[in-house]
C-alpha atoms as a PDB file:
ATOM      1  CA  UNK A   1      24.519 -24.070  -5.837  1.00  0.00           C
ATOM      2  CA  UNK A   2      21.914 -25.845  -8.190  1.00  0.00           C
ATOM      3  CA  UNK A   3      18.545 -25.066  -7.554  1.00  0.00           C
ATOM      4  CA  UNK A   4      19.217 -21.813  -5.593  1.00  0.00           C
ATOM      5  CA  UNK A   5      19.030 -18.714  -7.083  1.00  0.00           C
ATOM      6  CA  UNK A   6      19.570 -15.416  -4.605  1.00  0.00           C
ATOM      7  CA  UNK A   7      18.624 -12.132  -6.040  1.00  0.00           C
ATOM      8  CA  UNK A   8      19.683  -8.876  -4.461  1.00  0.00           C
ATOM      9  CA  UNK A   9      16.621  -6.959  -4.936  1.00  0.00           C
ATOM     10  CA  UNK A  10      17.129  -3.014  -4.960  1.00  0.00           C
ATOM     11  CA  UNK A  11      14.922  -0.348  -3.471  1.00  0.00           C
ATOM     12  CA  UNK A  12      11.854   1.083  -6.220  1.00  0.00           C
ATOM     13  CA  UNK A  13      13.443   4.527  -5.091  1.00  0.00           C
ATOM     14  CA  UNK A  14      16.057   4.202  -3.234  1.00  0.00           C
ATOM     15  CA  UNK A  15      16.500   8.225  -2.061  1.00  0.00           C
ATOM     16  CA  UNK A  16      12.660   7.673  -0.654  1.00  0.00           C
ATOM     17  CA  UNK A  17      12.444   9.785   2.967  1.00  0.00           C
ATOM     18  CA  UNK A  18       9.887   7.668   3.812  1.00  0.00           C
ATOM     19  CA  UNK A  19      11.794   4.579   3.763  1.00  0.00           C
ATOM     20  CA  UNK A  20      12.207   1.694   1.125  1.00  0.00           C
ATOM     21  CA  UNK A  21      10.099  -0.207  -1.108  1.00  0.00           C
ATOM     22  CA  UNK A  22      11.137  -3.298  -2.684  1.00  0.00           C
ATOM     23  CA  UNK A  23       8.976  -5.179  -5.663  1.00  0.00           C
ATOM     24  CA  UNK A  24       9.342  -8.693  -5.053  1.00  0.00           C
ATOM     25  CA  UNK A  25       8.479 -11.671  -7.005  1.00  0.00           C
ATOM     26  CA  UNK A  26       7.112  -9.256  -9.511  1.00  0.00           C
ATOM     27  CA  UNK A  27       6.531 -10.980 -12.893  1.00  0.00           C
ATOM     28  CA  UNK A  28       5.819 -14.225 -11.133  1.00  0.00           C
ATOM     29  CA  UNK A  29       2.733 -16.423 -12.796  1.00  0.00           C
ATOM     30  CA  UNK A  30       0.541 -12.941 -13.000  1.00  0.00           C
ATOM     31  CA  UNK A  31       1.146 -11.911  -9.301  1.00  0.00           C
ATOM     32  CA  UNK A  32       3.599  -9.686  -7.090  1.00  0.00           C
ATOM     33  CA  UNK A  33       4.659  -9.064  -3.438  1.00  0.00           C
ATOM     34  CA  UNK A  34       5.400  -5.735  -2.828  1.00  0.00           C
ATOM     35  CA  UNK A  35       7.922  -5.712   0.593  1.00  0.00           C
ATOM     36  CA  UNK A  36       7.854  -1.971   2.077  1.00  0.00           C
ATOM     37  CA  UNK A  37       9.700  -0.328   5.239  1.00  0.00           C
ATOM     38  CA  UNK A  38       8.609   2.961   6.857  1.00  0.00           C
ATOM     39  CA  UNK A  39      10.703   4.566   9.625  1.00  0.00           C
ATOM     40  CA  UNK A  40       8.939   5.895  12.707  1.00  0.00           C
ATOM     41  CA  UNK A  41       7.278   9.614  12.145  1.00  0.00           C
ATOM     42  CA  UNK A  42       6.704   8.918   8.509  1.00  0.00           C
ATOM     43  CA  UNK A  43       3.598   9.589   6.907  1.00  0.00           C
ATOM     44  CA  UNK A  44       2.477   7.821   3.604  1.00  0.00           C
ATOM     45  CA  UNK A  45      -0.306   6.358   1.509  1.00  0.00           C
ATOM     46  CA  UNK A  46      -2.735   9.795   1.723  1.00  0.00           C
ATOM     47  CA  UNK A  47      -5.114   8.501  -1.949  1.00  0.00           C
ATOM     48  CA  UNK A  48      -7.926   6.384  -2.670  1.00  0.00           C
ATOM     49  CA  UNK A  49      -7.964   3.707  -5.576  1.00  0.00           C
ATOM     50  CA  UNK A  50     -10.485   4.416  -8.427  1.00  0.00           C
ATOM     51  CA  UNK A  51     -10.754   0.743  -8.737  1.00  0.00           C
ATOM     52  CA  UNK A  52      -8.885   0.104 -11.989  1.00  0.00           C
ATOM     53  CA  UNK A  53      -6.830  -1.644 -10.770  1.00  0.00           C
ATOM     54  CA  UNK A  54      -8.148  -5.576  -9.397  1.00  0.00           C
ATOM     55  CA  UNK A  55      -4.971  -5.474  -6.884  1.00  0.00           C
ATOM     56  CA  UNK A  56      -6.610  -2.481  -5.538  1.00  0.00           C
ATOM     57  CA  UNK A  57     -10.053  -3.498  -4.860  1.00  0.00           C
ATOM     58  CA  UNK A  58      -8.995  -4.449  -2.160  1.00  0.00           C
ATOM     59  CA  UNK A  59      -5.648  -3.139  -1.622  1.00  0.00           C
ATOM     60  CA  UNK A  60      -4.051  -5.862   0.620  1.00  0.00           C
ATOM     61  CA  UNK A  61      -1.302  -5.588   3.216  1.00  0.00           C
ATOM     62  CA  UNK A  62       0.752  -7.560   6.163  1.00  0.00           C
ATOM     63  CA  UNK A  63       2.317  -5.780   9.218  1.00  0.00           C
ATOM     64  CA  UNK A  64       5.141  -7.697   9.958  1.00  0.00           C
ATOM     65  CA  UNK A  65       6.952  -5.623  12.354  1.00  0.00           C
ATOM     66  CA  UNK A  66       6.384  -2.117  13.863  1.00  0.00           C
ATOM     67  CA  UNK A  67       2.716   0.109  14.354  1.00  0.00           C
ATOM     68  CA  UNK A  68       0.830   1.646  11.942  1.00  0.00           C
ATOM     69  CA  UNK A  69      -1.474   4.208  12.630  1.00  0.00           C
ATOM     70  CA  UNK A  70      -4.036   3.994  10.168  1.00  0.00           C
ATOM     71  CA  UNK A  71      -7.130   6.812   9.046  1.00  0.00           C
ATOM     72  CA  UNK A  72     -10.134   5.848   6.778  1.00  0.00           C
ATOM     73  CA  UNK A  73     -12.843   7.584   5.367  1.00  0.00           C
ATOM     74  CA  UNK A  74     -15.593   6.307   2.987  1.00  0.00           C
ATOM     75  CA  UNK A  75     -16.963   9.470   1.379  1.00  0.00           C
ATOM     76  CA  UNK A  76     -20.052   7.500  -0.375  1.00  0.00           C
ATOM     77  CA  UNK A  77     -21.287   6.612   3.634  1.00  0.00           C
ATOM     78  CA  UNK A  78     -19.445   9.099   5.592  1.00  0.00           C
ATOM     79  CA  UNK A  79     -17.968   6.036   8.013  1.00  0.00           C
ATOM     80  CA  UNK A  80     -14.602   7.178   9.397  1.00  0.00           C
ATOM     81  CA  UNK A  81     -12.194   4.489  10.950  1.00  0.00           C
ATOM     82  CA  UNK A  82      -8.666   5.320  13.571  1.00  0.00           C
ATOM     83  CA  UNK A  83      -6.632   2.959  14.408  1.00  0.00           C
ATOM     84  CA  UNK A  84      -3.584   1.350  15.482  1.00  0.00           C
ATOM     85  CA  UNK A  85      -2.073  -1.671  13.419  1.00  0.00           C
ATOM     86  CA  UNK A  86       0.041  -4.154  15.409  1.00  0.00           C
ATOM     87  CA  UNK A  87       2.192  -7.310  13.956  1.00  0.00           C
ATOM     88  CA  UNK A  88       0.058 -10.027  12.503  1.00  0.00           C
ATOM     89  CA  UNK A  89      -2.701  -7.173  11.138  1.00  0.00           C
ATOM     90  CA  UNK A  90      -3.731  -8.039   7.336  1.00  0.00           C
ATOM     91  CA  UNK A  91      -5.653  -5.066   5.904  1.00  0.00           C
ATOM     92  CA  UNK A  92      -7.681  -5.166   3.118  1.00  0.00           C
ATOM     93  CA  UNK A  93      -8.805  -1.321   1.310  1.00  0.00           C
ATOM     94  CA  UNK A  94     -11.814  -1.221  -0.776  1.00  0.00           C
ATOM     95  CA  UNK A  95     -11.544   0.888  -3.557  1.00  0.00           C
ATOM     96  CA  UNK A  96     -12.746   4.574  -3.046  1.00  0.00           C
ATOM     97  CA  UNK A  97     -12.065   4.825   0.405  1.00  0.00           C
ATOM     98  CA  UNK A  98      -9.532   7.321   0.908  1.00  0.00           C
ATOM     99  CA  UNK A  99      -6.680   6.041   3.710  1.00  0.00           C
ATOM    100  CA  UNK A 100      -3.786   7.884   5.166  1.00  0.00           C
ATOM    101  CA  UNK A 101      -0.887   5.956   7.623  1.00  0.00           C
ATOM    102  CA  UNK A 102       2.002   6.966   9.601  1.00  0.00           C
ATOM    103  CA  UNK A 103       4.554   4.574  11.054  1.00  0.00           C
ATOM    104  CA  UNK A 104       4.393   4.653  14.792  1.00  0.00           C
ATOM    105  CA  UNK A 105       7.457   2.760  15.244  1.00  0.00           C
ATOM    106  CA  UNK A 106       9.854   1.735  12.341  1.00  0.00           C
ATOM    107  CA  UNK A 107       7.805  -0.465  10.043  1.00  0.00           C
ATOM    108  CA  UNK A 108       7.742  -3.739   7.999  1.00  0.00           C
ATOM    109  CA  UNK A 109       5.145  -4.654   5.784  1.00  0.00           C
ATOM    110  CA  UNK A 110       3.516  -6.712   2.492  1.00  0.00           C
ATOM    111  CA  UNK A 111       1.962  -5.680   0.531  1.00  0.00           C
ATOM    112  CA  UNK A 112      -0.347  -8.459  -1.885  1.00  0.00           C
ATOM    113  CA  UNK A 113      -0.949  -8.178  -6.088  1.00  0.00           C
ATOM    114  CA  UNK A 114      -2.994 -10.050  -7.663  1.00  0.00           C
ATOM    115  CA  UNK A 115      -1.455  -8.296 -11.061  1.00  0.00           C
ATOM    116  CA  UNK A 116       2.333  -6.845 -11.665  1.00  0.00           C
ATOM    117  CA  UNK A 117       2.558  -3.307 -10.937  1.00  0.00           C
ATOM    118  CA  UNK A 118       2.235  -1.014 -14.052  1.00  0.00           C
ATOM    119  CA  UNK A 119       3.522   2.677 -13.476  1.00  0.00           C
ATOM    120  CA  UNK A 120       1.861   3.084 -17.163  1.00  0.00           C
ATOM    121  CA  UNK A 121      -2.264   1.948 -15.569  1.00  0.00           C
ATOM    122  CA  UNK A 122      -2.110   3.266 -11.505  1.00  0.00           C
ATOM    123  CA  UNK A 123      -5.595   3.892 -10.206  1.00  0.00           C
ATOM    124  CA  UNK A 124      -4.105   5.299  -7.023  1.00  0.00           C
ATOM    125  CA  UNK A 125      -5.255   9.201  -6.447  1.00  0.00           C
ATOM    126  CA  UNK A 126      -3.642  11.488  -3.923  1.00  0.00           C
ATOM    127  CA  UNK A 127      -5.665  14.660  -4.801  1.00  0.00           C
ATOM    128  CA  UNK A 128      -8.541  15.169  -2.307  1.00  0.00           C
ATOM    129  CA  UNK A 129     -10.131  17.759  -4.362  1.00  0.00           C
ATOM    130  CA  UNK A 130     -10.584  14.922  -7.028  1.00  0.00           C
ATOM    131  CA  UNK A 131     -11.282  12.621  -4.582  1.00  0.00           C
ATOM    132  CA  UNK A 132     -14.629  14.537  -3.957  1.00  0.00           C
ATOM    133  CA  UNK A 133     -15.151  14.964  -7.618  1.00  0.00           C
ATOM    134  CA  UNK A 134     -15.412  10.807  -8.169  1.00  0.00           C
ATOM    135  CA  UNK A 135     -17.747  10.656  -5.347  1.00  0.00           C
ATOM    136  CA  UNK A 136     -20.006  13.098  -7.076  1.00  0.00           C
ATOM    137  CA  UNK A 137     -19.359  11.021 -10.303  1.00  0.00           C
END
């Protein structure tokens, strides 16, 4: 039909335990939607942002569907934060504070750029070793 354009959009890694990510609108006018499922029990996220990257100062995200169980910790003011994301939840991460999540119940959630992804320039850091070192930077 004119003026309606469906495009099957395929999982970023499609063999991913954790569940799926999907890159959506990615390319559009300097911006991209990132749409992610996690299954219940899975654990992801785990890194900090060195703050590279502008979509990751703050990282932003929507809980659609599903609980989140969320962990913070800023190492530059030693403020630690549990807790339990519901449907409706937008979360915004500042860069440098190191996060970790598991899905409670199967998950559904969006994930806000304001740039396109680029494998090539990621700020993101799972290392907690270095994590320490660009506190003491």
């Amino acid at each position: 039909m004119i003026g309606i354009n469906i495009i099957k959009i395929r999982p970023v890694k499609p063999n991913d335990s954790r569940g799926n990510t999907y890159e959506v609108f990615k390319g559009s006018p300097g911006r991209q939607v990132v749409a992610l499922t996690r299954r219940e029990g899975q654990s992801f996220a785990g890194h900090f942002h060195a703050g590279k990257d502008k979509s990751k100062d703050p990282e932003m995200f929507f809980l659609i569907s599903g609980e989140i169980e969320m962990y913070a910790y800023d190492g530059r003011t030693g403020e630690e934060l549990r807790t339990i994301l519901k449907p409706g939840d937008q979360l915004n991460i500042a860069s440098g504070v190191w996060h970790e999540m598991r899905a409670k119940t199967d998950a559904v959630f969006i994930e806000y750029r304001e740039t396109v992804f680029d494998p090539a320039n990621e700020d993101t850091i799972r290392d907690k070793e270095k994590y320490r070192q660009w506190l003491n930077m």
